[in-house]
PDB file of N, CA and C in Angstrom:
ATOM      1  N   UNK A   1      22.039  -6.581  -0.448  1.00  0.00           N
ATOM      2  CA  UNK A   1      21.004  -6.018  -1.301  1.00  0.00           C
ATOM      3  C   UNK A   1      19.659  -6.576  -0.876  1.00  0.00           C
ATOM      4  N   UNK A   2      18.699  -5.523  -0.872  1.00  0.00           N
ATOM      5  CA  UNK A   2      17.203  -6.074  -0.403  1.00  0.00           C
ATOM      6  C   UNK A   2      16.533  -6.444  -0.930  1.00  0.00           C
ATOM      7  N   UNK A   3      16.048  -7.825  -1.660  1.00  0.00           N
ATOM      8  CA  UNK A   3      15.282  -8.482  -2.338  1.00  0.00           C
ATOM      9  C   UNK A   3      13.882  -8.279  -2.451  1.00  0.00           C
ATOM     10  N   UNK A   4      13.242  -7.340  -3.635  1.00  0.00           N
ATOM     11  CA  UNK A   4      11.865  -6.763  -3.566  1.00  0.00           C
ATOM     12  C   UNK A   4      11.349  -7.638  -4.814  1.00  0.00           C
ATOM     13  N   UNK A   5      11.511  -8.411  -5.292  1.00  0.00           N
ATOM     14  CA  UNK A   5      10.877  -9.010  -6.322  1.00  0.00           C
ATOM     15  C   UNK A   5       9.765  -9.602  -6.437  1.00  0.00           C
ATOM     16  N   UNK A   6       9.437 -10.202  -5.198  1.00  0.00           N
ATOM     17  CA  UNK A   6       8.022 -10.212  -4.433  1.00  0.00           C
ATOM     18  C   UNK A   6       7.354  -9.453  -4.859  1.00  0.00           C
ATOM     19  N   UNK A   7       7.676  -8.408  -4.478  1.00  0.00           N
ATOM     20  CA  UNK A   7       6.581  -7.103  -4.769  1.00  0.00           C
ATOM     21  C   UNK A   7       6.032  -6.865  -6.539  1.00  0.00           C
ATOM     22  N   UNK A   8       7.212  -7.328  -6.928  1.00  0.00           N
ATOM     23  CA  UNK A   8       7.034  -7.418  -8.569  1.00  0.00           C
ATOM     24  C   UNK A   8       6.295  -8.346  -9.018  1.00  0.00           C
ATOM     25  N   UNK A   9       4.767  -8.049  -9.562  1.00  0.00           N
ATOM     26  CA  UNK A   9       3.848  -9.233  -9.493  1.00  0.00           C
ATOM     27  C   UNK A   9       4.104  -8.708 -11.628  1.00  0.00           C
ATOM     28  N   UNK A  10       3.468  -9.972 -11.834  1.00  0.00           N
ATOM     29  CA  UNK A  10       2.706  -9.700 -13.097  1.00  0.00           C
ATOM     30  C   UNK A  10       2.549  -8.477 -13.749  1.00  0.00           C
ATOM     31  N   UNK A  11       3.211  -8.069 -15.053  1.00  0.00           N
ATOM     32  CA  UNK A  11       2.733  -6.627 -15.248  1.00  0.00           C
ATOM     33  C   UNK A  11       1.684  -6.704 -15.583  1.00  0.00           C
ATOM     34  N   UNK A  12       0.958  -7.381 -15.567  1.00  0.00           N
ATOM     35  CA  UNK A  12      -0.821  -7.129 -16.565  1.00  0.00           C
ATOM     36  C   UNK A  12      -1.652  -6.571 -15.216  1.00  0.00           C
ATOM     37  N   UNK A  13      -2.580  -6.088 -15.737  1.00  0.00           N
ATOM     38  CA  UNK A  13      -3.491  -5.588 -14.146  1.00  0.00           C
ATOM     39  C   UNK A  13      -4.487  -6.593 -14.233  1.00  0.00           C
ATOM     40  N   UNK A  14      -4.844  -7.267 -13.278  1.00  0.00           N
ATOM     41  CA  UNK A  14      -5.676  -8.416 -12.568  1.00  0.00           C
ATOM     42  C   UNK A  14      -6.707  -7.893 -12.221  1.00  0.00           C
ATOM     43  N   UNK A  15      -7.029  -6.994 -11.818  1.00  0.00           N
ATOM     44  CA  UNK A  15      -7.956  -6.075 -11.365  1.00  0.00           C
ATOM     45  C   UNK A  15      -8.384  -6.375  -9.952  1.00  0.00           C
ATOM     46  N   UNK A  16      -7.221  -6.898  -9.234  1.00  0.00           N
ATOM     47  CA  UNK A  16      -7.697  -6.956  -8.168  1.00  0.00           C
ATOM     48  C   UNK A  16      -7.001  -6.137  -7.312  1.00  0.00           C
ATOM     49  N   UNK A  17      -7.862  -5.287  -6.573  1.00  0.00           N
ATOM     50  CA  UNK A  17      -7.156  -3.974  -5.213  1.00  0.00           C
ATOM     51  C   UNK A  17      -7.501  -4.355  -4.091  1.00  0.00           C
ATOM     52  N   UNK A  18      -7.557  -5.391  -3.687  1.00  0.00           N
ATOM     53  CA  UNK A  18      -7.656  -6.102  -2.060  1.00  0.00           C
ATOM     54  C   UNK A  18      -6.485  -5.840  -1.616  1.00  0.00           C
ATOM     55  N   UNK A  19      -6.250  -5.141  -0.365  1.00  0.00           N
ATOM     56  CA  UNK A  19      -5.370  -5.434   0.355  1.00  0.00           C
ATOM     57  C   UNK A  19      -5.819  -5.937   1.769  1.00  0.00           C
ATOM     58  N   UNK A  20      -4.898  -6.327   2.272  1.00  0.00           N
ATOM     59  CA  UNK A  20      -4.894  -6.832   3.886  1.00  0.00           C
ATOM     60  C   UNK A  20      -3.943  -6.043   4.369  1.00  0.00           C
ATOM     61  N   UNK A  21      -4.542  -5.822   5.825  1.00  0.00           N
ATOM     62  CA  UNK A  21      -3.459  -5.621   6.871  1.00  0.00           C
ATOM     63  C   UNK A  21      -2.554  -6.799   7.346  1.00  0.00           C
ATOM     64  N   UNK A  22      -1.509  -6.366   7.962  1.00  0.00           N
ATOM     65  CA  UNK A  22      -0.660  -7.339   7.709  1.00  0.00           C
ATOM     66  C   UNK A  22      -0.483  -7.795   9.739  1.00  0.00           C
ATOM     67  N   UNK A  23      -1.304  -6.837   9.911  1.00  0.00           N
ATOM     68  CA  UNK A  23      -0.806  -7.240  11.671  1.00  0.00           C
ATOM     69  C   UNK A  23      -2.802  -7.885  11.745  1.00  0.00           C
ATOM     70  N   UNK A  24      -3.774  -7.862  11.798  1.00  0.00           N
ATOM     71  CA  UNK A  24      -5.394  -8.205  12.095  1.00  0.00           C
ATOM     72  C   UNK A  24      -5.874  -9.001  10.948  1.00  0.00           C
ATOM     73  N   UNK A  25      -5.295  -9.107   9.603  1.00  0.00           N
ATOM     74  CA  UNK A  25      -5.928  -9.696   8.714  1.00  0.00           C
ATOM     75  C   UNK A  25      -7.299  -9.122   8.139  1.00  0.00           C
ATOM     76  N   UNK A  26      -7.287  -7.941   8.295  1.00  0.00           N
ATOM     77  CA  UNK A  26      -8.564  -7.354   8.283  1.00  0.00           C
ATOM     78  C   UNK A  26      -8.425  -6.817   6.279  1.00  0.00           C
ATOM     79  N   UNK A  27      -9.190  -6.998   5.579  1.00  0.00           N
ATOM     80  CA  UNK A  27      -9.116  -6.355   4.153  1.00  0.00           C
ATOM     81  C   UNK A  27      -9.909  -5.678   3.439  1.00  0.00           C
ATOM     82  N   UNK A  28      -9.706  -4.875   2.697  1.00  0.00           N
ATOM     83  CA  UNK A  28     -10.793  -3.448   1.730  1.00  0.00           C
ATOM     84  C   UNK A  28      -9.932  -3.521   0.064  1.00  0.00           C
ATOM     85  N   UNK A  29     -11.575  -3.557  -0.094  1.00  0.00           N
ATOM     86  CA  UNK A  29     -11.606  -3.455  -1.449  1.00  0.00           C
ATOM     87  C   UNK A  29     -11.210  -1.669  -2.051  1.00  0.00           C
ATOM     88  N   UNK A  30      -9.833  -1.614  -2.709  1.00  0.00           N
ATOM     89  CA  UNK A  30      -9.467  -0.067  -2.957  1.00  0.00           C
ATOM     90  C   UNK A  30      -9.462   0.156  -4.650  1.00  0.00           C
ATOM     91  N   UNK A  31      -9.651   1.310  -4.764  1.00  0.00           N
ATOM     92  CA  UNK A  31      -9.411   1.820  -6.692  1.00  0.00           C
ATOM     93  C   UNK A  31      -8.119   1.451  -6.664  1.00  0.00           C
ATOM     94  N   UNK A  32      -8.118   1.201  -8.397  1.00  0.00           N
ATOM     95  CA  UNK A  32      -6.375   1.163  -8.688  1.00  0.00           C
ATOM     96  C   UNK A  32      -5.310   2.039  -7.988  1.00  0.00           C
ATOM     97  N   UNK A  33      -6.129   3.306  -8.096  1.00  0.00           N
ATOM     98  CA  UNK A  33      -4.779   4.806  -7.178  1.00  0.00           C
ATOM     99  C   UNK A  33      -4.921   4.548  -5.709  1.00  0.00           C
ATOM    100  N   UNK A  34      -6.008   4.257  -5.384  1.00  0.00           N
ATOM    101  CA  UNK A  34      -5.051   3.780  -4.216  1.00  0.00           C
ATOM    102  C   UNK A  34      -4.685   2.881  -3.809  1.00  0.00           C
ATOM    103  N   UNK A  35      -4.791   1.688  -4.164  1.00  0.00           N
ATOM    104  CA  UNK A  35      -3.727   0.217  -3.925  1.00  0.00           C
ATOM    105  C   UNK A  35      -2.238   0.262  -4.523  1.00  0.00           C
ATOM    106  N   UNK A  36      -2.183   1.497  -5.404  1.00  0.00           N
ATOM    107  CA  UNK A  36      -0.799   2.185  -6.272  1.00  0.00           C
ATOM    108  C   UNK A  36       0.004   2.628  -4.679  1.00  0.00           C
ATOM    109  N   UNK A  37      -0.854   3.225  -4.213  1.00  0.00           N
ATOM    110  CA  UNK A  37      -1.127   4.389  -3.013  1.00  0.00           C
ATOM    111  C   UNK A  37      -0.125   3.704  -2.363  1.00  0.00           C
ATOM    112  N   UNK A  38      -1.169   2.877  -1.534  1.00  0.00           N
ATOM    113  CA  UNK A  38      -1.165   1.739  -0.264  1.00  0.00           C
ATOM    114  C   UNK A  38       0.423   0.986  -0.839  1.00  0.00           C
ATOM    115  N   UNK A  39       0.587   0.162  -1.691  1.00  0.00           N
ATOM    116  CA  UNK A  39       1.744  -0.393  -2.363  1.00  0.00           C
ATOM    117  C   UNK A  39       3.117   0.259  -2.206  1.00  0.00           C
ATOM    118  N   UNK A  40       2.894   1.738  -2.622  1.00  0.00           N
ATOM    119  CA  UNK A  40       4.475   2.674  -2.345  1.00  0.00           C
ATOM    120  C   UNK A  40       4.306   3.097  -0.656  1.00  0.00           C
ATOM    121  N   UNK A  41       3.107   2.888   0.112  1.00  0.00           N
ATOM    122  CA  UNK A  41       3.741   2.946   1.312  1.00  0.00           C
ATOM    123  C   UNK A  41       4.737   1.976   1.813  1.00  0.00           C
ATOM    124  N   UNK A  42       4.400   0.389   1.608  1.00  0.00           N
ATOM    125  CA  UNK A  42       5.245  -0.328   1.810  1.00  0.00           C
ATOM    126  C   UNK A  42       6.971  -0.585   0.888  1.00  0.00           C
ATOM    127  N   UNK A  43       6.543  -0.081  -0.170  1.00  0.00           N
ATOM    128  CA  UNK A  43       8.008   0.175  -0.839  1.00  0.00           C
ATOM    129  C   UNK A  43       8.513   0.829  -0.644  1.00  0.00           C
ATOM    130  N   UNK A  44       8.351   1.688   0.057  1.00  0.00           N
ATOM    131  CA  UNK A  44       9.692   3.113   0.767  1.00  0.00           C
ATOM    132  C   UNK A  44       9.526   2.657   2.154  1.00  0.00           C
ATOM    133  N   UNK A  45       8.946   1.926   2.672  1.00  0.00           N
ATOM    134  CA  UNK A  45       9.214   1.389   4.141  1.00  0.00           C
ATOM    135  C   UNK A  45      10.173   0.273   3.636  1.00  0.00           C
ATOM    136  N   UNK A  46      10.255  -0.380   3.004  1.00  0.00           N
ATOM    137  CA  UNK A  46      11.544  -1.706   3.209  1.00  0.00           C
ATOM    138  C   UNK A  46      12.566  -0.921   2.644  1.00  0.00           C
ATOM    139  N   UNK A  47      12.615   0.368   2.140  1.00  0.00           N
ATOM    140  CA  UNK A  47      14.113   1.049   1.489  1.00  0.00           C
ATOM    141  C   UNK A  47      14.626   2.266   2.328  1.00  0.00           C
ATOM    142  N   UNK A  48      13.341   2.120   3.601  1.00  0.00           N
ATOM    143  CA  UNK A  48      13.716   2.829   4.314  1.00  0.00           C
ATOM    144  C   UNK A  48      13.879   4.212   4.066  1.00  0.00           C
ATOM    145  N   UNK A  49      12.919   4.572   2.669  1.00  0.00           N
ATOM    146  CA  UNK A  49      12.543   5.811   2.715  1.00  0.00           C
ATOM    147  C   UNK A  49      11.772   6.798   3.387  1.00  0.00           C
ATOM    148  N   UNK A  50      11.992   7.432   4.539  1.00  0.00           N
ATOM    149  CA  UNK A  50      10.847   7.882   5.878  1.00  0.00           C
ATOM    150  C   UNK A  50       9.675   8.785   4.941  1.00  0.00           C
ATOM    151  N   UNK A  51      10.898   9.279   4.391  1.00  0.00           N
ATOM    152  CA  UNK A  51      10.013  10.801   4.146  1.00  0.00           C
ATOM    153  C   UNK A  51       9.237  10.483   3.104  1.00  0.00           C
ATOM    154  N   UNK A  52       9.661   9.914   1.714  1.00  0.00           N
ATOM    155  CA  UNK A  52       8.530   9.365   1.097  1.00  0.00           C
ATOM    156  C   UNK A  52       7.940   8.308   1.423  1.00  0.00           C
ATOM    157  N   UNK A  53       7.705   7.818   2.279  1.00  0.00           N
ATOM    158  CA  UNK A  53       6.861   6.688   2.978  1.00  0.00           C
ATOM    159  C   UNK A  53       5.420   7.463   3.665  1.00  0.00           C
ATOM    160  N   UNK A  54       6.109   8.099   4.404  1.00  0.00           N
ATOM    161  CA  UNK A  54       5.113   9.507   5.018  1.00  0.00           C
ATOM    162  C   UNK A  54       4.217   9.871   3.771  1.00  0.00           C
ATOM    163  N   UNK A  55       4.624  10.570   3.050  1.00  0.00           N
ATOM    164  CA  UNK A  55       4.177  11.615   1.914  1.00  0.00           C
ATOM    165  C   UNK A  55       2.646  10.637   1.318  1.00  0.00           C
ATOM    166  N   UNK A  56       3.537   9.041   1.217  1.00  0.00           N
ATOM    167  CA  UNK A  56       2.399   8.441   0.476  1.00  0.00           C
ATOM    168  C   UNK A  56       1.472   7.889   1.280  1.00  0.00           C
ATOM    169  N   UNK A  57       1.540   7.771   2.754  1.00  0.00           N
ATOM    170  CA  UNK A  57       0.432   7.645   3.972  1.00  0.00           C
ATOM    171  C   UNK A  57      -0.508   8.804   3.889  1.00  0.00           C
ATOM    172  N   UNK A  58       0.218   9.831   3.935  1.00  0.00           N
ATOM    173  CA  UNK A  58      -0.559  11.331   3.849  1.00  0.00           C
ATOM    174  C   UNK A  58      -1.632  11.157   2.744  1.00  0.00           C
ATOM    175  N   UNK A  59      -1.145  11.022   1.820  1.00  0.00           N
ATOM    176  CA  UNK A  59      -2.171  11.168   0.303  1.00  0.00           C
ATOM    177  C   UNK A  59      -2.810   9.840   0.327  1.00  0.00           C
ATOM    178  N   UNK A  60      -2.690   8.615   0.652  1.00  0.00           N
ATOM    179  CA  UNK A  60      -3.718   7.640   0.998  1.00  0.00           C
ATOM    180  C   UNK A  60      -4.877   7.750   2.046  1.00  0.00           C
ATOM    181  N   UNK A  61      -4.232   8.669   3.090  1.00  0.00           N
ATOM    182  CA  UNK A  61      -5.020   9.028   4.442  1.00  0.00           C
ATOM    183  C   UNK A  61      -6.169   9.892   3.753  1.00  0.00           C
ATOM    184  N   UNK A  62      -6.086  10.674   2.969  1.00  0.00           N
ATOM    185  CA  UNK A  62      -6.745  11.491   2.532  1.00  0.00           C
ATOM    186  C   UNK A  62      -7.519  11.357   1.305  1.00  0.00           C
ATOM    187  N   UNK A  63      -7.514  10.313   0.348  1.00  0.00           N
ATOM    188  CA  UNK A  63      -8.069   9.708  -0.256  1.00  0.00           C
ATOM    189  C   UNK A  63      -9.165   8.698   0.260  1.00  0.00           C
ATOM    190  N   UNK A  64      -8.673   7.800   1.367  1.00  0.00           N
ATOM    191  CA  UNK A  64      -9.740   6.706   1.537  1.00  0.00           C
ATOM    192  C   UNK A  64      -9.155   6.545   2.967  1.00  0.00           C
ATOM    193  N   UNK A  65     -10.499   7.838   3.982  1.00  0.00           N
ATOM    194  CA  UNK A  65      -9.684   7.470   5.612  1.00  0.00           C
ATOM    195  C   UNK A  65     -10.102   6.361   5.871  1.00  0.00           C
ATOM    196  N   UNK A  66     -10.955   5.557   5.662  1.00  0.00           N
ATOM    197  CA  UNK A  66     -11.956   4.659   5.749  1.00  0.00           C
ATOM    198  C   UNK A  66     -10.789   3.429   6.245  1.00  0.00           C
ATOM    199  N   UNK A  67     -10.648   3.285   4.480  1.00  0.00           N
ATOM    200  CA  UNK A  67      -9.514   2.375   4.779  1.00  0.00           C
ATOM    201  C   UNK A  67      -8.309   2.657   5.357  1.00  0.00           C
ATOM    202  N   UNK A  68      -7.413   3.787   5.129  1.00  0.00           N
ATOM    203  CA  UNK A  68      -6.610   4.257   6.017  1.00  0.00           C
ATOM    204  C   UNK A  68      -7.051   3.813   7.300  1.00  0.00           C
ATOM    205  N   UNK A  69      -7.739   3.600   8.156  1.00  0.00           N
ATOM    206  CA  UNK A  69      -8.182   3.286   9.376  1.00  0.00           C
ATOM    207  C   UNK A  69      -7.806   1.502   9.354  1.00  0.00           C
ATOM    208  N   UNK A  70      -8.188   1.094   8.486  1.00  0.00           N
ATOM    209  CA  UNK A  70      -7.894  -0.508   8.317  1.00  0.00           C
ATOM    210  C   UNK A  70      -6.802  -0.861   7.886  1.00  0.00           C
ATOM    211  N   UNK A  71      -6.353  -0.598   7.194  1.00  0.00           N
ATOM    212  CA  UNK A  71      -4.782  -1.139   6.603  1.00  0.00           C
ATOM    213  C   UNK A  71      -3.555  -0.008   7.275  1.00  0.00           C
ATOM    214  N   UNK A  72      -4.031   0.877   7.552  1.00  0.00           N
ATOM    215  CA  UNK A  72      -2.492   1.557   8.071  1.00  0.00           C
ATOM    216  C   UNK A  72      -2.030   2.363   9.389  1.00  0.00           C
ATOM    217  N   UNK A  73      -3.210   2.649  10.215  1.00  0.00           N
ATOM    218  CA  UNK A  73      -3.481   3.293  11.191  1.00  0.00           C
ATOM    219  C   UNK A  73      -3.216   2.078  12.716  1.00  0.00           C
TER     220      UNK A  73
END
């Protein structure tokens, strides 16, 4: 079984939407929807969901290419 509990932070919102890339260390400040966004890309990548992994790159790509360019590209 694949241990995601990590991912399970705090339910309260912190208000913080920083993410980092995980290969340059490079980071952007994102809205709640898309750090929601950015977040289920990596949760259907460790469950090895392709197709919804895709789906939620697509709709992040297209929300904020900006960052899309920094965190996932």
């Amino acid at each position: 079984m694949l241990d995601l509990s990590y991912m399970v932070l705090d339910m309260t919102d912190n208000k913080d939407y920083t993410r980092r890339n995980r290969f340059n260390g490079k980071s952007v400040e994102l809205t709640k929807e898309e750090s929601e966004i950015h977040d289920k890309v990596f949760y259907h990548e460790a469950l090895e969901q392709w197709d919804e992994m895709l789906k939620a790159k697509d709709k992040f790509s297209r929300l904020n290419p900006k960052a899309y360019m920094v965190l996932l590209d």
